[in-house]
Protein backbone atom coordinates (compact mmCIF):
# COMPACT_ATOMS: atom_id res chain seq x y z
CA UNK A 1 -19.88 -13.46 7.53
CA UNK A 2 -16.95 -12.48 9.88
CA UNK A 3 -14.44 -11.89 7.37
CA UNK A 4 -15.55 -9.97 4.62
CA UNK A 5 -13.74 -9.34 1.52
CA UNK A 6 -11.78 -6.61 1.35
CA UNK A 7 -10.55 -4.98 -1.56
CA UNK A 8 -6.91 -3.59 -2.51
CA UNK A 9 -5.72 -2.43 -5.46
CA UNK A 10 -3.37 -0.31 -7.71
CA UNK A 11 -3.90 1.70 -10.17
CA UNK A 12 -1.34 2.08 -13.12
CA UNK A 13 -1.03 5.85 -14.81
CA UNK A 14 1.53 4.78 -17.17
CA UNK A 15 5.02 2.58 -16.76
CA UNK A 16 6.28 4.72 -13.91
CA UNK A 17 3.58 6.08 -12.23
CA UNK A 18 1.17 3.62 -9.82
CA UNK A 19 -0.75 4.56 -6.78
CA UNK A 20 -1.80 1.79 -4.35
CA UNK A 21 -3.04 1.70 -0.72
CA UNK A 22 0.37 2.56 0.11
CA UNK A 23 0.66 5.64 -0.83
CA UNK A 24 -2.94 6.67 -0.50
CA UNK A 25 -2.46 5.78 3.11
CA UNK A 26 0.55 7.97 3.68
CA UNK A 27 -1.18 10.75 2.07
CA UNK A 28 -4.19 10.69 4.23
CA UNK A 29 -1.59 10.63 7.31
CA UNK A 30 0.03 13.50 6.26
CA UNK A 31 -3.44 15.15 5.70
CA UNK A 32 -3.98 14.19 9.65
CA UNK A 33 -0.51 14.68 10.80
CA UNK A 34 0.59 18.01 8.64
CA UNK A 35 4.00 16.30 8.79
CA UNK A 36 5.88 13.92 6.79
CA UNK A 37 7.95 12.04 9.39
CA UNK A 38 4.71 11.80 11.86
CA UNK A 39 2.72 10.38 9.23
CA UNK A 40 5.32 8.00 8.44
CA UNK A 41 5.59 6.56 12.43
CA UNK A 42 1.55 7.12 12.35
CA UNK A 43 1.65 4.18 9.77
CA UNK A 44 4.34 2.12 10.84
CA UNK A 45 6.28 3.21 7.86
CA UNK A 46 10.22 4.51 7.83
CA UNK A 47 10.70 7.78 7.16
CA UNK A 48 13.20 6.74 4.34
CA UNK A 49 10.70 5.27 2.70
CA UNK A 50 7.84 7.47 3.29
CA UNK A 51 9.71 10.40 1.79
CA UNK A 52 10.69 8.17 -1.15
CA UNK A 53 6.72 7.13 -1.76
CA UNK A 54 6.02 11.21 -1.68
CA UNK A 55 8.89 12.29 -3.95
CA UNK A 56 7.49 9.27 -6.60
CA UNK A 57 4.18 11.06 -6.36
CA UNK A 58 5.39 14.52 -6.79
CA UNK A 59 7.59 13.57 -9.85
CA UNK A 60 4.49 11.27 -11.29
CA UNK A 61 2.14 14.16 -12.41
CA UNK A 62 2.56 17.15 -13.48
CA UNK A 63 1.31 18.57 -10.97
CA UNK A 64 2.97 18.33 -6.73
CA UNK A 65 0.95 15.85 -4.49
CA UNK A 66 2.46 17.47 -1.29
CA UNK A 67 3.51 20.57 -0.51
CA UNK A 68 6.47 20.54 1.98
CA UNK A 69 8.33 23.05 4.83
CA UNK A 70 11.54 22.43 5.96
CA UNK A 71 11.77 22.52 9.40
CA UNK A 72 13.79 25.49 11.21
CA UNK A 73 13.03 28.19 13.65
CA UNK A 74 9.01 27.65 12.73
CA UNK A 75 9.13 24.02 12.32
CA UNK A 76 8.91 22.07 8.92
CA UNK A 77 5.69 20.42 7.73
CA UNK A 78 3.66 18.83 4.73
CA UNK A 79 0.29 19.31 3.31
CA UNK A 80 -1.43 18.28 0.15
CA UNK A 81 -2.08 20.14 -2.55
CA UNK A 82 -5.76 20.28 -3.84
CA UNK A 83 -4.50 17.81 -6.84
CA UNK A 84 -3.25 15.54 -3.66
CA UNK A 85 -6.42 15.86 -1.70
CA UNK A 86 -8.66 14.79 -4.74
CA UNK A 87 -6.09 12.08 -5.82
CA UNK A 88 -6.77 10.42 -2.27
CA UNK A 89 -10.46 11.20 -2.35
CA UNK A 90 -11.16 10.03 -6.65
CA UNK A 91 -9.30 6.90 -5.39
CA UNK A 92 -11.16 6.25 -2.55
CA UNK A 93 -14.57 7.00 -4.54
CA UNK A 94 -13.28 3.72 -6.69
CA UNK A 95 -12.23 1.92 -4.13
CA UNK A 96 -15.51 2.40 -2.57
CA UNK A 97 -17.34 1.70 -5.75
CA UNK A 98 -15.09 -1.89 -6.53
CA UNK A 99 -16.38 -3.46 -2.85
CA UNK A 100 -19.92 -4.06 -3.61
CA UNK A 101 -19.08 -5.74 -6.73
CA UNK A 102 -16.45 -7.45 -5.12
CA UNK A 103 -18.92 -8.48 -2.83
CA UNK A 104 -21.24 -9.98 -5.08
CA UNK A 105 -18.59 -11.77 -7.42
CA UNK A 106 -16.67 -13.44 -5.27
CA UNK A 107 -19.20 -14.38 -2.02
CA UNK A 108 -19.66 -17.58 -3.28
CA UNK A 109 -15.75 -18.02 -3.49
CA UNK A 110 -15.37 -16.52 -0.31
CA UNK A 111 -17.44 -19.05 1.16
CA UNK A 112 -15.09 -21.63 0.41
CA UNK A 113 -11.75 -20.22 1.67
CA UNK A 114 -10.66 -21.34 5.30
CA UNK A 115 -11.30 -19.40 8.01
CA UNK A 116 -7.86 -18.54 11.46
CA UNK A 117 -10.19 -21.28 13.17
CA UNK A 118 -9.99 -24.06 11.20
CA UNK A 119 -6.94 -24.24 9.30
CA UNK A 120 -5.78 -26.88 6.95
CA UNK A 121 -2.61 -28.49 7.34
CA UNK A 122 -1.05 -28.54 4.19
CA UNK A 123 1.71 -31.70 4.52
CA UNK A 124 5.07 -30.96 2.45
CA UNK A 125 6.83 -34.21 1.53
CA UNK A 126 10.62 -33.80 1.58
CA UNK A 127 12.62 -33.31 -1.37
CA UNK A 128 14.13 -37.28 -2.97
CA UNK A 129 16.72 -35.30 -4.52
CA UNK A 130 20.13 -36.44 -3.98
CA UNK A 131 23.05 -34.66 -2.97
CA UNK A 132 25.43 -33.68 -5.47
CA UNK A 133 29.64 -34.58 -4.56
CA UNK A 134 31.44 -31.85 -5.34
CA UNK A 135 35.05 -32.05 -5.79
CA UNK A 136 37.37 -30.55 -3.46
CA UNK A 137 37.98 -26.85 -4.46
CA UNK A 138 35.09 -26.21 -6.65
């Protein structure tokens, strides 16, 4: 099997605090990068919004995710914490865990979905609604 189910999910601490592949994939890039804005181009993701994703992680636990540096005469830079490196690695561990069963829940439904080389053309019939007069002005 070519295409082989792949598994994404998020994980919900409480009402306002989730971590998804998102975020767990900006973390590991900053663990590779040891900056924020390089991991953030590394993953195709703005800046703007990386730093956003890593200030909702630092304010989520009560403990920081990342540890950052302003730049200067040394340079700036990020790192994660121990809490951030074991966030990334626990959620891994599950993610790792979920495929296999994934795997063997859903083959037979994966069998069934259409594969880039035979697609179905889905036909859309137009709409028979009619247009509605409006009256000059309104």
């Amino acid at each position: 099997m070519t295409d082989a189910l792949r598994v994404r999910f998020r994980i919900d601490f409480g009402a306002q605090c989730s971590v998804g592949i998102g975020k767990i994939e900006l973390l590991e890039a900053i663990d590779r990068t040891g900056s924020l804005s390089q991991a953030a181009r590394a993953i195709g993701m703005s800046y703007r919004r990386a730093w956003l994703l890593m200030a909702d992680l630092n304010s989520s636990f009560d403990a920081p995710v990342v540890d950052t540096a302003t730049g200067g005469a040394h340079g700036g830079g990020a790192v994660l914490t121990p809490f951030g490196a074991r966030l990334v690695q626990r959620y891994r561990q599950l993610e790792s865990s979920l495929q296999p069963l994934a795997n063997r829940c859903l083959s037979d439904v994966r069998k069934r979905t259409v594969t880039a080389g035979a697609e179905r053309r889905i036909r859309v019939r137009p709409s028979k609604r009619r247009a509605v007069k409006r009256a000059p002005g309104g």
